[in-house]
C-alpha atoms as a PDB file:
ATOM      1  CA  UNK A   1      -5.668 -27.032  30.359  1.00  0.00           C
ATOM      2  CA  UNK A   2      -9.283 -27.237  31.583  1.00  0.00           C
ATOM      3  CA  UNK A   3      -8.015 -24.947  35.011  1.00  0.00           C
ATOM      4  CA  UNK A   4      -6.604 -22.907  32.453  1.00  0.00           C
ATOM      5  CA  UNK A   5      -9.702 -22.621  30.468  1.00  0.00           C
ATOM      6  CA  UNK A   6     -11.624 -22.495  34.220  1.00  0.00           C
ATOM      7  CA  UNK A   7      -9.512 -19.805  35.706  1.00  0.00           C
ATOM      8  CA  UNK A   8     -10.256 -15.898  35.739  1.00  0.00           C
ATOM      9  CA  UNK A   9      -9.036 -15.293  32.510  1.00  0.00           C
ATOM     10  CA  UNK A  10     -10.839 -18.389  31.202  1.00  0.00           C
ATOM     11  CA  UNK A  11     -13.126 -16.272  29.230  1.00  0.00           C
ATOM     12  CA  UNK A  12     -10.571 -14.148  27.715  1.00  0.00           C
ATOM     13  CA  UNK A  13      -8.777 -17.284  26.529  1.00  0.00           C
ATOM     14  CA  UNK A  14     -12.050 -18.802  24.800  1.00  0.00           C
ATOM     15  CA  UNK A  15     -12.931 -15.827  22.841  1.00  0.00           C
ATOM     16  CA  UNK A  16      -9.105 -15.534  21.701  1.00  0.00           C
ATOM     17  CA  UNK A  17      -8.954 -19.021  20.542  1.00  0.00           C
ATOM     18  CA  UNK A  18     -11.749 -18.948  18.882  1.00  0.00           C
ATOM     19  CA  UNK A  19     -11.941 -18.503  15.019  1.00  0.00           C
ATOM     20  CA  UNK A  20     -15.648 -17.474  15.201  1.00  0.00           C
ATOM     21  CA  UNK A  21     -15.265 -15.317  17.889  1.00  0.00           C
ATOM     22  CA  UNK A  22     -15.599 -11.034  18.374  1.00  0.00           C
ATOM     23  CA  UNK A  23     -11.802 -11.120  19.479  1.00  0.00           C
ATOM     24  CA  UNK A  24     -10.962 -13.066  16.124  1.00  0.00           C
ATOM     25  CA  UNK A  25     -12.466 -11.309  13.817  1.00  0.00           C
ATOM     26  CA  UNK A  26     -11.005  -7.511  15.483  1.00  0.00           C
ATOM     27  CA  UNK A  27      -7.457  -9.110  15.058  1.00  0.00           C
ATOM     28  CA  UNK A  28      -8.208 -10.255  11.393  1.00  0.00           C
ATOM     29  CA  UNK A  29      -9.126  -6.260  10.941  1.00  0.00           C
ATOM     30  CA  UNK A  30      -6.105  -5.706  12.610  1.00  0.00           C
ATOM     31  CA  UNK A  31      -4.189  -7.814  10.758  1.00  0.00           C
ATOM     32  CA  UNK A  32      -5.582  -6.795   7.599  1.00  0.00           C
ATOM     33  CA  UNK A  33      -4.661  -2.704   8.033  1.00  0.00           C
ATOM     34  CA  UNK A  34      -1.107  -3.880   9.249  1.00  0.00           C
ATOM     35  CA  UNK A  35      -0.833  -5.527   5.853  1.00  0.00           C
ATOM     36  CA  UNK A  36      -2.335  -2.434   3.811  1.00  0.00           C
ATOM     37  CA  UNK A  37      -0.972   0.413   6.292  1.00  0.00           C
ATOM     38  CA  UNK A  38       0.149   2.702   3.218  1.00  0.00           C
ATOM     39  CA  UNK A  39      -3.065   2.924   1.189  1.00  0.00           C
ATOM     40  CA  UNK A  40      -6.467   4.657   2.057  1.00  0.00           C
ATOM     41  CA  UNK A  41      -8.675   2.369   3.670  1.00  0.00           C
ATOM     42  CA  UNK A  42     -12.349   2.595   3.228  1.00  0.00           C
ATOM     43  CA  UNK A  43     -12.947   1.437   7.194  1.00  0.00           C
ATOM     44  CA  UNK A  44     -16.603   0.072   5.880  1.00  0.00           C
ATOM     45  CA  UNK A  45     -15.049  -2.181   3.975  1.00  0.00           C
ATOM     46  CA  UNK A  46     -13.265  -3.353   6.519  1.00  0.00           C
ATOM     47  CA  UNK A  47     -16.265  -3.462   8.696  1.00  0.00           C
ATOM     48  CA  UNK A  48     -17.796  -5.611   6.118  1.00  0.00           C
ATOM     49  CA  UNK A  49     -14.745  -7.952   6.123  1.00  0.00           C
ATOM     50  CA  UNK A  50     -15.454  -8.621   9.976  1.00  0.00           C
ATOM     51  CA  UNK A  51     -19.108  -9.324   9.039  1.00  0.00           C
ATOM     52  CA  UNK A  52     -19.849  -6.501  11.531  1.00  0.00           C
ATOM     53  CA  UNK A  53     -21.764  -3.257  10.800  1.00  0.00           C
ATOM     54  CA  UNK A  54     -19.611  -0.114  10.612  1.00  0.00           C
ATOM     55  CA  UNK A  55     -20.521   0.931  14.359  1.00  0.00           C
ATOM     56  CA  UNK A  56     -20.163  -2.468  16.355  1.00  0.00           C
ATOM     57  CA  UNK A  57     -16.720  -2.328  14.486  1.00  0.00           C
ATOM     58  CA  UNK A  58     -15.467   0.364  15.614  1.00  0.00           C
ATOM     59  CA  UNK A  59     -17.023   0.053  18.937  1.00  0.00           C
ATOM     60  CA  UNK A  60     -15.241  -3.644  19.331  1.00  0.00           C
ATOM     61  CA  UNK A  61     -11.715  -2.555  17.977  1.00  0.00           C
ATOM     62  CA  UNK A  62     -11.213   0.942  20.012  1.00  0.00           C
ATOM     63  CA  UNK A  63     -12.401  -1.700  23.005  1.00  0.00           C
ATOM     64  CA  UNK A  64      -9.785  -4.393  22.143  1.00  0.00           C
ATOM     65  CA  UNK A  65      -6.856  -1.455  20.551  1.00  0.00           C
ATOM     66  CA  UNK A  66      -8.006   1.264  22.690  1.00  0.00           C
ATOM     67  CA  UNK A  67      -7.801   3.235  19.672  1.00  0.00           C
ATOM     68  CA  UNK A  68      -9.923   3.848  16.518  1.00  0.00           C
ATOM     69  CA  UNK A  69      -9.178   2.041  13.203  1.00  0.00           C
ATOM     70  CA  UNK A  70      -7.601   4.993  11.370  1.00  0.00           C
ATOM     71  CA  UNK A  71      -5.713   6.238  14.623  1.00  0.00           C
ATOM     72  CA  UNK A  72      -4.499   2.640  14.477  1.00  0.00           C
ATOM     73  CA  UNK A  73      -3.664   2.996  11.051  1.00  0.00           C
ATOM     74  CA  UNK A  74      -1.542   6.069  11.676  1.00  0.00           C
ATOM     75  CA  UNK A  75      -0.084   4.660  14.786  1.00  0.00           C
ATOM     76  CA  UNK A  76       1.930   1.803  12.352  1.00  0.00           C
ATOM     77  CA  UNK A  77       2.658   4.296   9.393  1.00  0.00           C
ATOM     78  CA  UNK A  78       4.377   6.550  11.887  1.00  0.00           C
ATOM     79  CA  UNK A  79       6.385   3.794  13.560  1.00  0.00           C
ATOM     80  CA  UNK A  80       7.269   2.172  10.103  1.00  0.00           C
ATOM     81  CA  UNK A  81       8.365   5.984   8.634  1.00  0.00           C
ATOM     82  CA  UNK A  82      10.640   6.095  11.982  1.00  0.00           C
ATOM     83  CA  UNK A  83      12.329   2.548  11.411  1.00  0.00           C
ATOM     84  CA  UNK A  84      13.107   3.717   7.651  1.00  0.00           C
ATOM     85  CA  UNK A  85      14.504   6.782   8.809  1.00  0.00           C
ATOM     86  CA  UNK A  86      16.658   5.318  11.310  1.00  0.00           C
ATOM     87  CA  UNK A  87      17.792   2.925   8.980  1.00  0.00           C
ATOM     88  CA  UNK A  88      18.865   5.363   6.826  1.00  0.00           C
ATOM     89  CA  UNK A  89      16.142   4.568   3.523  1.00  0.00           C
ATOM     90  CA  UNK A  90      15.344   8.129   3.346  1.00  0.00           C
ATOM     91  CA  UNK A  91      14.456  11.738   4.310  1.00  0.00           C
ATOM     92  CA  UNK A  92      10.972  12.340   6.573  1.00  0.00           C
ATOM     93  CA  UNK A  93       9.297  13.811   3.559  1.00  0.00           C
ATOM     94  CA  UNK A  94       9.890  10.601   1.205  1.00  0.00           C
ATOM     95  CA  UNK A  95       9.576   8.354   3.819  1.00  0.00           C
ATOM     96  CA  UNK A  96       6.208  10.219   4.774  1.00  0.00           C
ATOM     97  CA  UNK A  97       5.201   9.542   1.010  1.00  0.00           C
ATOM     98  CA  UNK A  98       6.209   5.975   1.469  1.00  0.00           C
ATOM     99  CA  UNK A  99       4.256   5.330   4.236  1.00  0.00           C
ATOM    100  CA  UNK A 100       0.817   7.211   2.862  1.00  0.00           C
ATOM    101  CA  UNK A 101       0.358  10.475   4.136  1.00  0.00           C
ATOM    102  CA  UNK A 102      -0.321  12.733   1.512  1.00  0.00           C
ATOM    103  CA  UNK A 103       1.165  15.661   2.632  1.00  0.00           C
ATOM    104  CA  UNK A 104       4.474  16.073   4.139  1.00  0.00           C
ATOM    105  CA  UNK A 105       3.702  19.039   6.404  1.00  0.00           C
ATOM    106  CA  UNK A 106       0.787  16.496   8.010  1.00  0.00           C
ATOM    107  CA  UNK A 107       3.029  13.551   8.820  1.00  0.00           C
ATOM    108  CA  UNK A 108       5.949  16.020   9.970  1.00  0.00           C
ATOM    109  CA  UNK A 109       2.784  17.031  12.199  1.00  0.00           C
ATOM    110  CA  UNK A 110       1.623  14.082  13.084  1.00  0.00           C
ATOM    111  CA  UNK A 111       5.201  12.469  13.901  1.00  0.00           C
ATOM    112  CA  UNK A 112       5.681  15.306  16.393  1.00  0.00           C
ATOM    113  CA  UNK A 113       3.073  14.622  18.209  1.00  0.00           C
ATOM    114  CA  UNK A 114       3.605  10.654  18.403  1.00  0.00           C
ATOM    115  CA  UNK A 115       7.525  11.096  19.174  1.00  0.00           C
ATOM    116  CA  UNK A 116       7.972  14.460  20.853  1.00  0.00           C
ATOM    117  CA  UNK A 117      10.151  15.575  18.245  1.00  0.00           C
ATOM    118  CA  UNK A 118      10.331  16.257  14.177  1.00  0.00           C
ATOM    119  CA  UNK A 119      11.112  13.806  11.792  1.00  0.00           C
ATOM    120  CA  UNK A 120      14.472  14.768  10.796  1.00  0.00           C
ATOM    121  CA  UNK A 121      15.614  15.616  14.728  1.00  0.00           C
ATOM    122  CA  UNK A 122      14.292  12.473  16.180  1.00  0.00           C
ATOM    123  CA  UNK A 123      16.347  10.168  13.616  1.00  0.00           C
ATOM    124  CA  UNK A 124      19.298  11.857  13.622  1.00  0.00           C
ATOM    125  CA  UNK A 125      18.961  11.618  17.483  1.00  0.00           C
ATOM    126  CA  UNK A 126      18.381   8.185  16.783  1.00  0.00           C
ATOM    127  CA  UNK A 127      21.428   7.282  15.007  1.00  0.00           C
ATOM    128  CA  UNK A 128      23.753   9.311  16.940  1.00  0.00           C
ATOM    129  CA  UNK A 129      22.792   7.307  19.701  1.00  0.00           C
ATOM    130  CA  UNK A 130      22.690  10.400  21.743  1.00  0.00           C
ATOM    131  CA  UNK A 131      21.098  10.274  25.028  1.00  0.00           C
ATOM    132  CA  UNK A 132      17.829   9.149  25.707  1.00  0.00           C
ATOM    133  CA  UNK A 133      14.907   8.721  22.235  1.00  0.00           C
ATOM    134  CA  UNK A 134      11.662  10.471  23.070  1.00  0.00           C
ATOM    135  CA  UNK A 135       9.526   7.648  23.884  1.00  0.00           C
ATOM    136  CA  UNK A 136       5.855   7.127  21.942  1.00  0.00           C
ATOM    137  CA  UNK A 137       2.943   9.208  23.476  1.00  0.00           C
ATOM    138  CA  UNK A 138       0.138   6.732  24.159  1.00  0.00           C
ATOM    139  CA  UNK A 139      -1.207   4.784  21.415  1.00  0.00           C
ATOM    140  CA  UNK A 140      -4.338   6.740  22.258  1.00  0.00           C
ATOM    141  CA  UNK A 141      -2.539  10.380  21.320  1.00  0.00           C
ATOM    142  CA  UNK A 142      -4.490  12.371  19.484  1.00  0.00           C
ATOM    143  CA  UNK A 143      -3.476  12.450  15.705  1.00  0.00           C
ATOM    144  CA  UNK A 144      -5.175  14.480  12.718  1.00  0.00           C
ATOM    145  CA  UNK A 145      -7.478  13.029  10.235  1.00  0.00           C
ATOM    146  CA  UNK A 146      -6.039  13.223   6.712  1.00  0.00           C
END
């Protein structure tokens, strides 16, 4: 263990384990949008729940997620809406609904740009098991505010 701790990633391994640590409280932020993906998150609340201002917080997560909070945000509703399509819970709009977007033209949008194709294409591609599913763009893709 103390080679472990010693080693090159030594540091990396303290600030993970950690419970006071910047890397602990980023994955308690992390944690926390995972578990309230679908609802509009005031992301200085969230901030505040780190005990970090609203700058160092975002500064610290797009460092550890390589994304920002809300693109973060999107990234899960988008991969949740495509699980629920593919399983067969519902069309893109209600599943976009589901998920939080507001507007079903936006997530159609949005998904497009994530997955390479629409909503409706992509799962049905999915569940015929035809070929090849577009892979995810980068968690860094660009994706519209709502």
């Amino acid at each position: 263990m103390f080679r472990l701790l010693m080693g090159p990633h030594g540091g990396l391994l303290r600030q993970i384990a950690g419970s006071d640590s910047r890397l602990s409280h980023i994955r308690k932020a992390m944690a926390y949008i995972r578990d309230h993906y679908t609802e509009r998150l005031d992301f200085k609340a969230v901030a505040a729940l780190t005990g970090m201002s609203v700058s160092i917080f975002y500064s610290r997560f797009k460092a550890v997620a390589a994304v920002s909070p809300l693109q973060y945000q999107k990234y899960i509703r988008l991969h949740e809406a495509r699980r629920r399509m593919i399983a067969n819970q519902a069309g893109a709009a209600e599943v976009g609904f589901a998920v939080g977007y507001e507007s079903a033209s936006q997530f159609s949008r949005e998904y497009k740009r994530l997955f390479g194709a629409p909503p409706g294409r992509d799962s049905e591609k999915a569940k015929a098991g035809m070929g090849r599913i577009n892979p995810p763009r980068s968690l860094g893709a660009r994706l519209d505010v709502p």
